[in-house]
C-alpha atoms as a PDB file:
ATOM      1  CA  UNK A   1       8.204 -16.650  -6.543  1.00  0.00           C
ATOM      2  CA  UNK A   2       9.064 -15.531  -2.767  1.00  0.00           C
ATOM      3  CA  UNK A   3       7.553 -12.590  -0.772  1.00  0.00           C
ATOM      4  CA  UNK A   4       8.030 -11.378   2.503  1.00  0.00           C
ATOM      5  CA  UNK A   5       5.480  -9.766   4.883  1.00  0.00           C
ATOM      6  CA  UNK A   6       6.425  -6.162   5.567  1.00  0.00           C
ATOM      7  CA  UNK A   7       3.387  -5.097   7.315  1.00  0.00           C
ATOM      8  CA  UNK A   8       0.120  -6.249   9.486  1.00  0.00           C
ATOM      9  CA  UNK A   9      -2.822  -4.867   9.921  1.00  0.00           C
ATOM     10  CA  UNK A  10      -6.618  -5.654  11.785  1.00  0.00           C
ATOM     11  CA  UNK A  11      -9.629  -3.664  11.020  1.00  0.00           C
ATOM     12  CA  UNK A  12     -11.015  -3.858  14.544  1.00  0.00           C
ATOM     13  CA  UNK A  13     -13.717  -1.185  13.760  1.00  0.00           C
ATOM     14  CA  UNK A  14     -15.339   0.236  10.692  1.00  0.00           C
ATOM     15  CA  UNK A  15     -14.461   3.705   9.661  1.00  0.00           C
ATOM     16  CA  UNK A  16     -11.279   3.691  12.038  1.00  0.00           C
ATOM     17  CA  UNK A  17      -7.899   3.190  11.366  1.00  0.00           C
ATOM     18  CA  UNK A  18      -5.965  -0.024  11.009  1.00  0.00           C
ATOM     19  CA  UNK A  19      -4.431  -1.471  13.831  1.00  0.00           C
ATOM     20  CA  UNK A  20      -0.725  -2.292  12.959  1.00  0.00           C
ATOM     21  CA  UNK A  21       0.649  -5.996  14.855  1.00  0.00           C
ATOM     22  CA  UNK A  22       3.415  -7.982  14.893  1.00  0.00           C
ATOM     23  CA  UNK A  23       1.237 -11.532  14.414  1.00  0.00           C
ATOM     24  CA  UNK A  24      -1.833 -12.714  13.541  1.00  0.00           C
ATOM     25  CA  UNK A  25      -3.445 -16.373  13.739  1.00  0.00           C
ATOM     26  CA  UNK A  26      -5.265 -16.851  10.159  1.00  0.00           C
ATOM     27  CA  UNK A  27      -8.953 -18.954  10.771  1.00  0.00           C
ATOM     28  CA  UNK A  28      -9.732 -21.859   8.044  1.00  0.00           C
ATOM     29  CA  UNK A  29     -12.729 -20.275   6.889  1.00  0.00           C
ATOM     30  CA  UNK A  30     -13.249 -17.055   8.517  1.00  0.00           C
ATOM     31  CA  UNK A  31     -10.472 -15.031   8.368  1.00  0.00           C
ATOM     32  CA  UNK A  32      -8.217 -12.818  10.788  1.00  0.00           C
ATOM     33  CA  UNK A  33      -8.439 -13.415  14.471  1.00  0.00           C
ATOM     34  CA  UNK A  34      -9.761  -9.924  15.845  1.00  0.00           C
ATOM     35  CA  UNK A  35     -10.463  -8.500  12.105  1.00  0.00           C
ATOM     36  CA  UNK A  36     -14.531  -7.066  11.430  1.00  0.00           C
ATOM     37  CA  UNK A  37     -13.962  -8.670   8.682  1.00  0.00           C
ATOM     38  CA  UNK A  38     -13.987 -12.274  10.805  1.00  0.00           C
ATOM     39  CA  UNK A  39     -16.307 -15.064   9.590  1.00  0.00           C
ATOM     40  CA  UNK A  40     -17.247 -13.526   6.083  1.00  0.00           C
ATOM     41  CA  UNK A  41     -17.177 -16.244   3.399  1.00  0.00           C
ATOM     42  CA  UNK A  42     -14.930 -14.553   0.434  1.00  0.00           C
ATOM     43  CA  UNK A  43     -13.843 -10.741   1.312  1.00  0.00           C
ATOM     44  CA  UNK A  44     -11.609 -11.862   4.679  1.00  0.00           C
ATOM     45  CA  UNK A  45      -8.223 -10.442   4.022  1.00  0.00           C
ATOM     46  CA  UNK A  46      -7.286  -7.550   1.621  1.00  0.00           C
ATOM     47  CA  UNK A  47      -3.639  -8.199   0.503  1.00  0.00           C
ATOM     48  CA  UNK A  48      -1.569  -5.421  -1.038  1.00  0.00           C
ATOM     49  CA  UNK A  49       2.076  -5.548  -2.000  1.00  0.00           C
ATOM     50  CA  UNK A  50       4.697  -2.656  -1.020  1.00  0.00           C
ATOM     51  CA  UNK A  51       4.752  -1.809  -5.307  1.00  0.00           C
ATOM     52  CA  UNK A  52       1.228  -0.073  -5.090  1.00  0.00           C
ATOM     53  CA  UNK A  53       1.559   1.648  -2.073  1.00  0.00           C
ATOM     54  CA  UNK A  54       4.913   3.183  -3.261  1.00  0.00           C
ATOM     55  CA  UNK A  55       3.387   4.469  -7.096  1.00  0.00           C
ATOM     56  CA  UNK A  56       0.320   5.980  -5.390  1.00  0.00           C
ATOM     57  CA  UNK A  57       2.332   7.586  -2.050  1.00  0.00           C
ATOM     58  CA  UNK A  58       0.288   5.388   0.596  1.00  0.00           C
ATOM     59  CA  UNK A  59       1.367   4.606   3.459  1.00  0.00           C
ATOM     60  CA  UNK A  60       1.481   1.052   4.776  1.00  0.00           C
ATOM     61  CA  UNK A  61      -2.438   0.424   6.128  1.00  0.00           C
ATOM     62  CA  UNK A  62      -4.349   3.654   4.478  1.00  0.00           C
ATOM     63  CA  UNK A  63      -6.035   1.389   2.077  1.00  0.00           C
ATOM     64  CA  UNK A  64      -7.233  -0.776   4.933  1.00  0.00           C
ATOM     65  CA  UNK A  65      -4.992  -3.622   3.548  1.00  0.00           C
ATOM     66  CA  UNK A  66      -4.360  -6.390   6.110  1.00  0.00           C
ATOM     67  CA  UNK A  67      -1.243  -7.942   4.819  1.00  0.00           C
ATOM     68  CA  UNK A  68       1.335  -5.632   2.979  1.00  0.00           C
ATOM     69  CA  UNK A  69       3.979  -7.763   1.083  1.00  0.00           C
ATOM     70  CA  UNK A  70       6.762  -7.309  -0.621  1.00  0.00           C
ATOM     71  CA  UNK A  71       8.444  -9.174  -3.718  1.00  0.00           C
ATOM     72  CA  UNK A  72       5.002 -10.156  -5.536  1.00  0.00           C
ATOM     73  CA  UNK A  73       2.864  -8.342  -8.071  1.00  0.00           C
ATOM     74  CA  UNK A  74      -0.551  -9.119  -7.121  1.00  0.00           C
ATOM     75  CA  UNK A  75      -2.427  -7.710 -10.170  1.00  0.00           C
ATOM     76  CA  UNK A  76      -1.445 -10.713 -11.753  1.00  0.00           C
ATOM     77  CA  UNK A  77      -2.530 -13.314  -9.753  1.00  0.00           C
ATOM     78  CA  UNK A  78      -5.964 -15.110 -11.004  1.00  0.00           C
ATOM     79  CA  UNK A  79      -8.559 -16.127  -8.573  1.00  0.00           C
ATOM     80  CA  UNK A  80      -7.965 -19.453  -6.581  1.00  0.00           C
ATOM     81  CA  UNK A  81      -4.659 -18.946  -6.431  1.00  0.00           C
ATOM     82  CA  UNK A  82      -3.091 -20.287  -2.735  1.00  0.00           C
ATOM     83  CA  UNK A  83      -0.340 -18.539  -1.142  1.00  0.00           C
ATOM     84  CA  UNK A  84       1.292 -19.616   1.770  1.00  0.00           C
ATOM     85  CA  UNK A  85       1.944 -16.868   4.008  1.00  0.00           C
ATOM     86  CA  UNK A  86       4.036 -18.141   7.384  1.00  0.00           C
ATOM     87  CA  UNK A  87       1.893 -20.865   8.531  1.00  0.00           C
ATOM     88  CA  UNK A  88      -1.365 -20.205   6.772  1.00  0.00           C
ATOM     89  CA  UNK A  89      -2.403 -20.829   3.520  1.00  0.00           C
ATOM     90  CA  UNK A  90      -5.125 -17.754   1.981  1.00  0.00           C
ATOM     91  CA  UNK A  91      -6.727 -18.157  -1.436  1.00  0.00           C
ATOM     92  CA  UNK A  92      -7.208 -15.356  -4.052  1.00  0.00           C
ATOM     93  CA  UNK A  93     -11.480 -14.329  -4.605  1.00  0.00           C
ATOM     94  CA  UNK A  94     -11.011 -11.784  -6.576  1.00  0.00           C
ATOM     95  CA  UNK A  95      -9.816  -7.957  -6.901  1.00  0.00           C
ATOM     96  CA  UNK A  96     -10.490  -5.298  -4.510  1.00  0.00           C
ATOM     97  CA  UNK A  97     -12.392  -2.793  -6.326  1.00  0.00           C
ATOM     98  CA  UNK A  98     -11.596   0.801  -5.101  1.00  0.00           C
ATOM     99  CA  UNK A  99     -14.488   2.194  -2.608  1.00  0.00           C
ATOM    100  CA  UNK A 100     -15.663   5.679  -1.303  1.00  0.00           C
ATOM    101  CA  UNK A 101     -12.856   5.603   1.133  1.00  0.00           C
ATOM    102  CA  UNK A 102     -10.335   5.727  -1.652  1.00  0.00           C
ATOM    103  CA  UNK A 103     -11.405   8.662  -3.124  1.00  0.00           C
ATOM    104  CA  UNK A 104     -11.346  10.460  -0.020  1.00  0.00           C
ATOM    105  CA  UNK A 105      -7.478   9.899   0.780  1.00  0.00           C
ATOM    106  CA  UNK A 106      -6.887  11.741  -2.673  1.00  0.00           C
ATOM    107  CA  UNK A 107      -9.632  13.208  -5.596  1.00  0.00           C
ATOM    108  CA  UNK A 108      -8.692  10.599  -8.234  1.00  0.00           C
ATOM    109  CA  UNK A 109      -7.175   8.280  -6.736  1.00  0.00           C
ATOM    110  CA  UNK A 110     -10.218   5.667  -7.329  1.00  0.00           C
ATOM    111  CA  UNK A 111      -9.807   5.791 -10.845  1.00  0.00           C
ATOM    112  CA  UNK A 112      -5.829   5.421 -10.822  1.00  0.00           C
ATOM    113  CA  UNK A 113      -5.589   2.279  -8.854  1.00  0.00           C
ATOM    114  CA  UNK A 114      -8.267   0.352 -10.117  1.00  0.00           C
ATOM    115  CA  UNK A 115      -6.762  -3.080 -10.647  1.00  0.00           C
ATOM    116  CA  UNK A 116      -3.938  -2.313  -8.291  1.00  0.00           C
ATOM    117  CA  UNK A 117      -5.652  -1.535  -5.178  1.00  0.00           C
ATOM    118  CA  UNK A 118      -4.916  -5.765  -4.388  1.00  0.00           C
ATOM    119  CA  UNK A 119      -6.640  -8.617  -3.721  1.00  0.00           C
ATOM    120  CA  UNK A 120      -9.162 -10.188  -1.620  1.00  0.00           C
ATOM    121  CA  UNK A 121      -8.500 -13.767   0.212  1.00  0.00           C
ATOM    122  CA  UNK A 122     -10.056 -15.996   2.405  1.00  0.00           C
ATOM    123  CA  UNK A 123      -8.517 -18.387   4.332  1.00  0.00           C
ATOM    124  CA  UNK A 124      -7.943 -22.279   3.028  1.00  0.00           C
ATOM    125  CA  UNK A 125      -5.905 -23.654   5.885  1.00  0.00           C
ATOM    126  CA  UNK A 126      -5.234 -21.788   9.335  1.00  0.00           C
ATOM    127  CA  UNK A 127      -2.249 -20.801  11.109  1.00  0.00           C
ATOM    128  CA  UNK A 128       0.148 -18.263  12.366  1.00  0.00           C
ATOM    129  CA  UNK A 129       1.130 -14.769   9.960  1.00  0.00           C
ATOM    130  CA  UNK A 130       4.120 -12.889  11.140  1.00  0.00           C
ATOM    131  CA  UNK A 131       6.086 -10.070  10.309  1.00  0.00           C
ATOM    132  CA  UNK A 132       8.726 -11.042   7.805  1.00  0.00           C
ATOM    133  CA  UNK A 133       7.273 -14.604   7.331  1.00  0.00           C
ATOM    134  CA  UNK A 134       8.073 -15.463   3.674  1.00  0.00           C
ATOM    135  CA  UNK A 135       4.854 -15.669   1.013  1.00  0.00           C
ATOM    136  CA  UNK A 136       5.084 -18.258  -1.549  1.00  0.00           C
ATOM    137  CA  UNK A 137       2.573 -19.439  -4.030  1.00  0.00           C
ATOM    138  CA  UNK A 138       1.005 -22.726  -4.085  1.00  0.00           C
ATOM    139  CA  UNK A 139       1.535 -25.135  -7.601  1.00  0.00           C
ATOM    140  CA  UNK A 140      -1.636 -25.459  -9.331  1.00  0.00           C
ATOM    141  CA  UNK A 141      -3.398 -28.423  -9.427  1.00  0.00           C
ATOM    142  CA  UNK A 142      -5.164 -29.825 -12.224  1.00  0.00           C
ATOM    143  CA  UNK A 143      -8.792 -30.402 -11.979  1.00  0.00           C
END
């Protein structure tokens, strides 16, 4: 299964909105270069794909997603599962759970995209993320 990255974003401060850029270097460990979100252990990168954002009229970034992709269904991805986005490899922690900041873009909206709001990563192996850099997941391994 292929994706492609449509969108960046960094969080450079809380409560403001996203910066959009063309590239990002991905830290083993700690997350987006320049992100407030840098050096946290499991809640580094919020991925969303394109799918979401179109049902619920978002645009790209409102939902203070850092990586907006195309071609994969995230809800369906279980924890620990690698994808290799350009030259960087991120692993899935978990769902995002809709927050406060939800609910403010649109009375309800918490409720209707719980479990599609996307997923949380942290980094396993660094490298470059670029626009239009292709996202493919990682075989599991046994063990």
């Amino acid at each position: 299964m292929t994706a492609t990255v449509l969108r960046l974003f960094l969080k450079t401060v809380h409560g403001q909105p996203m910066r959009e850029v063309a590239s990002v270097d991905a830290v083993t460990g700690k997350g987006l270069a320049g992100d407030v979100s840098f050096g946290r252990t499991s809640r580094q990168i919020l991925l969303v794909d394109q799918a979401a954002l179109t049902e619920f009229d978002l645009q790209p970034g409102q939902i203070r997603e850092n990586i907006t992709l195309v071609g994969l269904e995230l809800a369906r991805l279980p924890d620990g599962t690698r994808i290799r986005i350009g030259d960087a490899t991120l692993e899935v922690t978990g769902d995002c759970s809709p927050c406060d900041h939800i609910e403010e873009i649109r009375p309800g909206l918490r409720d209707a995209i719980r479990g599609r709001r996307g997923l949380l990563a942290r980094v396993h192996a660094g490298g470059r993320i670029t626009v239009t850099d292709r996202a493919t997941l990682e075989p599991r391994t046994a063990g």
